[in-house]
Protein backbone atom coordinates (compact mmCIF):
# COMPACT_ATOMS: atom_id res chain seq x y z
CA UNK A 1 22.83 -26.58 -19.53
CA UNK A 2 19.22 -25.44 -19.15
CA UNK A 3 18.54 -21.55 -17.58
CA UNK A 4 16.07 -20.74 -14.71
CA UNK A 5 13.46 -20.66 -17.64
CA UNK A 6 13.75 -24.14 -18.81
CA UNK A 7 13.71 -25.82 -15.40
CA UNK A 8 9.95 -23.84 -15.15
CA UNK A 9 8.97 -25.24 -18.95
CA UNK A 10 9.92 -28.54 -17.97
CA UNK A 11 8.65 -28.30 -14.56
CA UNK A 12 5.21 -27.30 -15.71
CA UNK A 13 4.64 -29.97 -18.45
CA UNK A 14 6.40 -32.79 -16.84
CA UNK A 15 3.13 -34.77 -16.64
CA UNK A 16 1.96 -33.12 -20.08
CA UNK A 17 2.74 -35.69 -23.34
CA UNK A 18 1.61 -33.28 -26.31
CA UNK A 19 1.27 -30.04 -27.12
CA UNK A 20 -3.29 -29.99 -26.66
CA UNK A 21 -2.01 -31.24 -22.61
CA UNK A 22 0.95 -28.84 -22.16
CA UNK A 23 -0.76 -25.73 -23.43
CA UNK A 24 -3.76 -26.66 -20.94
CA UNK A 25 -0.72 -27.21 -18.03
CA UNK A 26 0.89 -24.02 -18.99
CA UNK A 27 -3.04 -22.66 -18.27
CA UNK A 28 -3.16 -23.98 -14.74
CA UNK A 29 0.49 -22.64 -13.75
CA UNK A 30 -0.98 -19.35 -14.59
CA UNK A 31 -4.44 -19.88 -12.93
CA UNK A 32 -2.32 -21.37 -9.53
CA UNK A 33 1.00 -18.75 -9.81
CA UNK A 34 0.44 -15.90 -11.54
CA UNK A 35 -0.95 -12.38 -10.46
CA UNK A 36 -3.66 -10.17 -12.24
CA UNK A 37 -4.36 -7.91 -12.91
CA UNK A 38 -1.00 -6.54 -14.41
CA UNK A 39 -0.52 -4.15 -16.86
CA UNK A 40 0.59 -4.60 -20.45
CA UNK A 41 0.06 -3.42 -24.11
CA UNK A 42 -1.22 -4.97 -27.41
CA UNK A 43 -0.16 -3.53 -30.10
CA UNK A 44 0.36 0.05 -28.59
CA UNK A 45 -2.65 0.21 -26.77
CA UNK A 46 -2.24 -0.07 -22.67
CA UNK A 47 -4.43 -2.76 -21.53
CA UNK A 48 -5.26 -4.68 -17.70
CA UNK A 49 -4.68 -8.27 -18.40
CA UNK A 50 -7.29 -10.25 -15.86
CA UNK A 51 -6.84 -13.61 -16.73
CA UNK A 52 -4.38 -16.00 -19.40
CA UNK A 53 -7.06 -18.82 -20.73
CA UNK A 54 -7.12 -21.90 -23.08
CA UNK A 55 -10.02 -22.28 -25.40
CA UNK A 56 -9.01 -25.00 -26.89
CA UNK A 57 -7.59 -23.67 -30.17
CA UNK A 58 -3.77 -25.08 -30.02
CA UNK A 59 -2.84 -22.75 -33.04
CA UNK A 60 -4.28 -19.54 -31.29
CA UNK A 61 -2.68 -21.40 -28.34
CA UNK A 62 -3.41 -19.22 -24.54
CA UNK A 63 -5.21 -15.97 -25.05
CA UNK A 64 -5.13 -13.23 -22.50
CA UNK A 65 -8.47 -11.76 -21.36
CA UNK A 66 -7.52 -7.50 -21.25
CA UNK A 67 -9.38 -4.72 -20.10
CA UNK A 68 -9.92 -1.64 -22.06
CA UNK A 69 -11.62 1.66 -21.21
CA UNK A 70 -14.35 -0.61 -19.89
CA UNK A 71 -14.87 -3.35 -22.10
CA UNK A 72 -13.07 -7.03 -22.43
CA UNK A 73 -10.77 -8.37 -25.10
CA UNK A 74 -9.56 -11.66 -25.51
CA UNK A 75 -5.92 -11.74 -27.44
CA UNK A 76 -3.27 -14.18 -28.10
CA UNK A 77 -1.20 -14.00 -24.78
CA UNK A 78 1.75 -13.80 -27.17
CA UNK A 79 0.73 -10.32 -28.60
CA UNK A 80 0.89 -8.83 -24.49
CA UNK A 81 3.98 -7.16 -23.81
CA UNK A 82 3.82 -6.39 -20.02
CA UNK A 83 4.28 -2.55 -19.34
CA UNK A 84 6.53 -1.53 -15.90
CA UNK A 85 7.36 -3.98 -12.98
CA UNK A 86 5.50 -7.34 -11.98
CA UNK A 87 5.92 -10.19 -9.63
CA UNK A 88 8.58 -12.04 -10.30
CA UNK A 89 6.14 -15.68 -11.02
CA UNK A 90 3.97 -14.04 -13.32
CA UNK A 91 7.16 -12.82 -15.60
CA UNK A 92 8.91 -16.15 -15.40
CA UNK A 93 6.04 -17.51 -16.73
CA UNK A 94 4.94 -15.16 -19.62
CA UNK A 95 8.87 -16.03 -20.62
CA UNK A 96 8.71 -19.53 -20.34
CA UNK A 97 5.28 -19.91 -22.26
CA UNK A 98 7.01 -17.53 -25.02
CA UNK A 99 10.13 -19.92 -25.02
CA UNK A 100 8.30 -22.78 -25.22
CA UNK A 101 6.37 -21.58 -28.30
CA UNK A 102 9.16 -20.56 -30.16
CA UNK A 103 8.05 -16.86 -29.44
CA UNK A 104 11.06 -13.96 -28.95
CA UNK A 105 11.99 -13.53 -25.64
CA UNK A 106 10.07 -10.23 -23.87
CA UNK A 107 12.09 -7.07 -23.11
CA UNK A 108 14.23 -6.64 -20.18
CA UNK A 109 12.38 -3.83 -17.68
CA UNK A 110 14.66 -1.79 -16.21
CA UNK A 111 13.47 0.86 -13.42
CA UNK A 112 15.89 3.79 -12.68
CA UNK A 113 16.57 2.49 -9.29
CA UNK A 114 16.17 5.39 -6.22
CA UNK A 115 18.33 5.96 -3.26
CA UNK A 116 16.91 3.80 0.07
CA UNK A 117 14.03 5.86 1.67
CA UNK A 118 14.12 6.43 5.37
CA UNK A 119 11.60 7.61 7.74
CA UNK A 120 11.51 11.05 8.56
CA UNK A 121 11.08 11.83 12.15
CA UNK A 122 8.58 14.65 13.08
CA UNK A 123 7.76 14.63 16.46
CA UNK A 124 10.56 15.47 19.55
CA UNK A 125 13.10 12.59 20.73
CA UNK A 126 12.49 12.96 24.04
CA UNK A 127 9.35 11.52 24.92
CA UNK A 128 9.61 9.14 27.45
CA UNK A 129 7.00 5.73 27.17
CA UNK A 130 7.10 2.68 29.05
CA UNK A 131 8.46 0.08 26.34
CA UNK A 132 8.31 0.48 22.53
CA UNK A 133 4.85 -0.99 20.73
CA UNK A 134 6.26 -4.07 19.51
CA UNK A 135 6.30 -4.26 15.09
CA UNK A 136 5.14 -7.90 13.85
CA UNK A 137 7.03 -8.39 10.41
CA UNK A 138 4.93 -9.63 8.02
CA UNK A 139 7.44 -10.20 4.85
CA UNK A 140 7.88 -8.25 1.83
CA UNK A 141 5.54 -5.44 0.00
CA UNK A 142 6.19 -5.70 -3.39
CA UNK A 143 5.09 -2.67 -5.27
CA UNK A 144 4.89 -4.83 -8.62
CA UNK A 145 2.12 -6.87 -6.63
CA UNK A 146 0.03 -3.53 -6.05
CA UNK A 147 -2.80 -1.73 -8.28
CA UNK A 148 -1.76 1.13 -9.31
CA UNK A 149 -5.00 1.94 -11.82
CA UNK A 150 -6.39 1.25 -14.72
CA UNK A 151 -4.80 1.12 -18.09
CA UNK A 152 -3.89 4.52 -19.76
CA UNK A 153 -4.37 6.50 -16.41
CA UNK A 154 -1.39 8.38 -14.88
CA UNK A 155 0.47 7.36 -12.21
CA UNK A 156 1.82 9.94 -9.35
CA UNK A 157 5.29 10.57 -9.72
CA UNK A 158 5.77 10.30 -6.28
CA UNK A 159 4.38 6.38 -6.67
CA UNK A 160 6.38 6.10 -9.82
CA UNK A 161 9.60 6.74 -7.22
CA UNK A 162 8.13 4.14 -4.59
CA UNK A 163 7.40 1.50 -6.98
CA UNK A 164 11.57 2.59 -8.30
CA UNK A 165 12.46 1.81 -4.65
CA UNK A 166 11.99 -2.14 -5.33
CA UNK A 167 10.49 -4.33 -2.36
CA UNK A 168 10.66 -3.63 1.39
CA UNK A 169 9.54 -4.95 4.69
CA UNK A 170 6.14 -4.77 5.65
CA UNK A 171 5.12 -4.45 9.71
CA UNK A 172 2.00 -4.01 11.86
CA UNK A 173 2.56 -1.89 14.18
CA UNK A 174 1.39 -3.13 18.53
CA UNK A 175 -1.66 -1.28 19.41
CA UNK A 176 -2.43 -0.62 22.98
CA UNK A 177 -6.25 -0.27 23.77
CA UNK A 178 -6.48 0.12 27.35
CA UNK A 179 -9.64 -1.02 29.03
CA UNK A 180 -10.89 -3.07 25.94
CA UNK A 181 -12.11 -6.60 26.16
CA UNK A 182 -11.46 -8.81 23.51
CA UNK A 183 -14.16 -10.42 23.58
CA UNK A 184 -16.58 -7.41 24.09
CA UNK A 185 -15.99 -5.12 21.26
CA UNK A 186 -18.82 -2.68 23.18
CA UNK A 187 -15.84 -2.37 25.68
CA UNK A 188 -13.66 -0.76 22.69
CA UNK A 189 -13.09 2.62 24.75
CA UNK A 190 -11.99 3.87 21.27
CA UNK A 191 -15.15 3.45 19.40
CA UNK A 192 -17.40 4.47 22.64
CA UNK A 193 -15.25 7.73 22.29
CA UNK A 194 -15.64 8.47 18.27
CA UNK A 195 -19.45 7.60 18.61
CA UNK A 196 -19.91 10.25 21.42
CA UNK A 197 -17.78 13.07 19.69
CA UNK A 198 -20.13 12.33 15.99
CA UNK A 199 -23.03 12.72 18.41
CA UNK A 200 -21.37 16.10 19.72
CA UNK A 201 -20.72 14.97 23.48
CA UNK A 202 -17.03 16.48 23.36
CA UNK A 203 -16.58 16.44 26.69
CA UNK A 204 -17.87 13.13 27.44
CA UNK A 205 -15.68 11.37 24.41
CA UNK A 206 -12.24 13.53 25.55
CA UNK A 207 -12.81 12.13 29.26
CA UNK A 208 -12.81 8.77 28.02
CA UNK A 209 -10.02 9.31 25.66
CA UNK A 210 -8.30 10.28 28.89
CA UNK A 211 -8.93 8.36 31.08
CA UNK A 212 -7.45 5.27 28.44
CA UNK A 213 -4.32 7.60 28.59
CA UNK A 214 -3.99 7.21 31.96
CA UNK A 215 -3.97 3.92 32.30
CA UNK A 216 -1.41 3.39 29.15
CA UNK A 217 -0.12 6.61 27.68
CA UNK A 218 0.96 4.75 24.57
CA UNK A 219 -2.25 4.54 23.14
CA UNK A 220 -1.85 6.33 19.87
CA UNK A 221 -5.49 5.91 18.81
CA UNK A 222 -6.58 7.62 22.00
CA UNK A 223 -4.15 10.82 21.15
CA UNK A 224 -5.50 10.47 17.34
CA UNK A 225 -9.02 10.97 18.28
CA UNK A 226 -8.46 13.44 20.92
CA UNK A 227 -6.47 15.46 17.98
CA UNK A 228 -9.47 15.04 16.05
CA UNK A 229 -12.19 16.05 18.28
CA UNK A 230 -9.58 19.64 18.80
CA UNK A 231 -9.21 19.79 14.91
CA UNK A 232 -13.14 20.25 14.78
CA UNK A 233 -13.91 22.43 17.28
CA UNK A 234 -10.25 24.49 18.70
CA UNK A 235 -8.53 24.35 15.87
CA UNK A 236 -5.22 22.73 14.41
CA UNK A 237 -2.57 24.27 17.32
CA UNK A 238 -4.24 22.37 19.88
CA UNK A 239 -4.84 19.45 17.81
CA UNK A 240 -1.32 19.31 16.32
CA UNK A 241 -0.05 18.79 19.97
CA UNK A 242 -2.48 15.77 20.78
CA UNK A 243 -1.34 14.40 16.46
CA UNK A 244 2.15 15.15 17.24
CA UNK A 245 2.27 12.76 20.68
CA UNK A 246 0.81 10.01 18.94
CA UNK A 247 3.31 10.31 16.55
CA UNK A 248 5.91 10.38 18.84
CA UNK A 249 4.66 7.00 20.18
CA UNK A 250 5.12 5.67 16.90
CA UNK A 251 8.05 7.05 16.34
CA UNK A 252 9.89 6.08 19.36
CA UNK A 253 8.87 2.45 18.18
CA UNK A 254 10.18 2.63 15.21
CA UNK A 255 14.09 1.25 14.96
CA UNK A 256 16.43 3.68 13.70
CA UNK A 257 16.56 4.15 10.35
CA UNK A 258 13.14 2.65 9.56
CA UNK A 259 12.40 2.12 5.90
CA UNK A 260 9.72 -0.33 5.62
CA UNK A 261 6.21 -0.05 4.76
CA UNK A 262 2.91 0.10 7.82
CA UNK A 263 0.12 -0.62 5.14
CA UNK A 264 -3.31 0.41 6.21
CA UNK A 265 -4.42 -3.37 5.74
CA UNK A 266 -2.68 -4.43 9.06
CA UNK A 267 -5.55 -2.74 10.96
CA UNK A 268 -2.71 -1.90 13.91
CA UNK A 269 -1.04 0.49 12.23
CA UNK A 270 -4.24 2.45 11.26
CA UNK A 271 -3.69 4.50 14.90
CA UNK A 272 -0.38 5.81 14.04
CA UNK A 273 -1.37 6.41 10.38
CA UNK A 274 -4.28 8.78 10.83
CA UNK A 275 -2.30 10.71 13.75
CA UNK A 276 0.54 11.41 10.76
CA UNK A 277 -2.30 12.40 8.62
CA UNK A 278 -3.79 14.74 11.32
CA UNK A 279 -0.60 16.10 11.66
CA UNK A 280 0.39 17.49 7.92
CA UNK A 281 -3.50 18.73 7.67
CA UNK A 282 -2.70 20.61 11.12
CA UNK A 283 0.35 21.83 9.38
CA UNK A 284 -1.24 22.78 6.03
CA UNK A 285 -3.75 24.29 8.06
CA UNK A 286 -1.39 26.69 9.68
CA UNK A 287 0.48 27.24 6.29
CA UNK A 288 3.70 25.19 7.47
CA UNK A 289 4.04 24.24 4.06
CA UNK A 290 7.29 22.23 4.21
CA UNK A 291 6.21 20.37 6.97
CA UNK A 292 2.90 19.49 5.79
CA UNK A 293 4.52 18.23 2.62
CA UNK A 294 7.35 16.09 4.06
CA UNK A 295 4.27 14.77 6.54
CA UNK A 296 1.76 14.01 3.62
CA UNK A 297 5.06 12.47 1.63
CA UNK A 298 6.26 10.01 4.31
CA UNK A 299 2.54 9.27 4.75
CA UNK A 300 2.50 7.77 1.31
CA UNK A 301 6.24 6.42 1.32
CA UNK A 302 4.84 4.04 4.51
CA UNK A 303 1.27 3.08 2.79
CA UNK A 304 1.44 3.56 -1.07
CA UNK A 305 -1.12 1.60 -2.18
CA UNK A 306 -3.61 3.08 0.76
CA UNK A 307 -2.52 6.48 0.81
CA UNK A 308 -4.88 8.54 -2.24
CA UNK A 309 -6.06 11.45 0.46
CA UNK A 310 -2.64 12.33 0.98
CA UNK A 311 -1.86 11.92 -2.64
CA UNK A 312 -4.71 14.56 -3.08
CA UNK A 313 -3.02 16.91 -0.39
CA UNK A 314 0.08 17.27 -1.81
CA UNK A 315 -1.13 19.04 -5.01
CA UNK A 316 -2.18 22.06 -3.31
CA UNK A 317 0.23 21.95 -0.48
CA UNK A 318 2.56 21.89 -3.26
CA UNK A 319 0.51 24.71 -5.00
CA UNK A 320 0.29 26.55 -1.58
CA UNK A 321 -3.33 26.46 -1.63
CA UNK A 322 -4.87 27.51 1.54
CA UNK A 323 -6.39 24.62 3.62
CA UNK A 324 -10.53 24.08 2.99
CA UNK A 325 -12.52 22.24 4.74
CA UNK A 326 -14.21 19.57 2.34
């Protein structure tokens, strides 16, 4: 009885009657399924494979088109050996092409697997909100689907753990814009706000902020820019308050023992992101440096792939490096 492997080999060169036709079928399942770039190594040397190809050449059979410090290679597909964890399509297929040409099979990856991460809570329990902002699921992040650089450079060990933690949920989180029109993006009380603080009219863009507040207190990006606006000109205690009550919003959303991932692509969740942000650089600012690393940490555990200024805080929080402005 045939494995999960053979039901793929036969399923991709069912309409394929020699081997010129099944190499070219095996081309298109990895033009229509697979996922580049990933990362791999010929003969030692770590390499980004962009693209598997036929050129015709049914000795040679597919090649593999890998990035190098810069420059383009084309190899036989059977001399990649994928390095770390990939989507689960793109492996069954890199094994079924090897079975099917009489190639050894690839080795098993294994990943030291890490204990379930869990959100962190940093802002009081108690706040009291109307109804929780509503979280739209929208399936699973896969960290073997994410780039994590080029060939040869280092990856954080603090990604190395995330991409260990396997798969989780991904959510947008509801955000609240009160006095917005959806069809009038001028009405965006938000963006009238941020324009008027870059111009210097403080005042003017904290009444605004305000007055959104008071219609609908669970506006996070309302308390994020207000935090903002008293980063740059009071200083991080009174901006830590205004960071710390959008995160509370967010928090007292979030189900207990959250554990998914808010990427920075679901445009929602940007609010409650950059108040989290705000938060640890209030914290680092005030030389809380526990607190600004567990904030920079979670920040990356919920957006890995988006996440590279908080990646770049944690070294000299780490280092206790007093807080610059850049």
């Amino acid at each position: 009885m045939g494995d999960e492997i053979d039901a793929l080999i036969e399923e991709v060169i069912v309409d394929a009657y020699d081997e010129h036709e099944q190499l070219w079928s095996f081309r298109q399942a990895f033009e229509d399924n697979a996922r580049f770039p990933f990362r791999a190594t010929v003969v030692g040397a770590e390499v980004a494979v962009t693209e598997v190809d036929f050129e015709g050449d049914e000795r040679r059979g597919l090649t593999a088109a890998c990035r190098r410090e810069g420059q383009l290679h084309s190899v036989s597909l059977l001399d990649v050996t994928p390095v770390g964890p990939m989507p689960l399509e793109t492996r069954l297929l890199l094994d079924a092409y090897r079975r099917w040409s009489g190639a050894t099979s690839l080795p098993t990856f294994h990943v030291e697997q890490t204990a379930r991460w869990v959100y962190p809570r940093f802002a009081p329990a108690n706040i009291e909100i109307p109804e929780p902002l509503g979280l739209t699921p929208h399936g699973e992040w896969d960290p073997a689907a994410e780039y994590w650089g080029e060939p040869g450079e280092p990856i954080h060990p603090l990604c190395r753990t995330v991409i260990a933690a396997g798969p989780r949920p991904s959510f947008e989180m509801e955000q609240v814009l009160p006095g917005a029109d959806e069809d009038d993006w001028d009405s965006d009380p938000i963006v009238e706000a941020a324009d008027l603080h870059r111009a210097g009219h403080h005042r003017e863009a904290i009444r605004i902020l305000e007055d959104a507040l008071a219609i609908d207190m669970r506006c996070i990006d309302a308390w994020g820019h207000l935090g903002l606006v008293a980063f740059n000109t009071r200083g991080p205690g009174p901006a830590a308050e205004l960071y710390q009550t959008g995160v509370a919003v967010a928090e007292a959303s979030l189900p207990a023992g959250f554990g998914g991932v808010l990427p920075w692509g679901w445009i929602d969740n940007r609010p409650f992101l950059r108040c989290l942000h705000g938060l640890a650089l209030c914290a680092w600012r005030q030389r809380r440096w526990d607190d600004a690393e567990a904030m920079f940490t979670a920040r990356v555990w919920l957006d890995p792939s988006r996440a590279l200024n908080d990646l770049a805080c944690l070294e000299p929080v780490r280092a206790r490096q007093r807080w610059t402005k850049a």
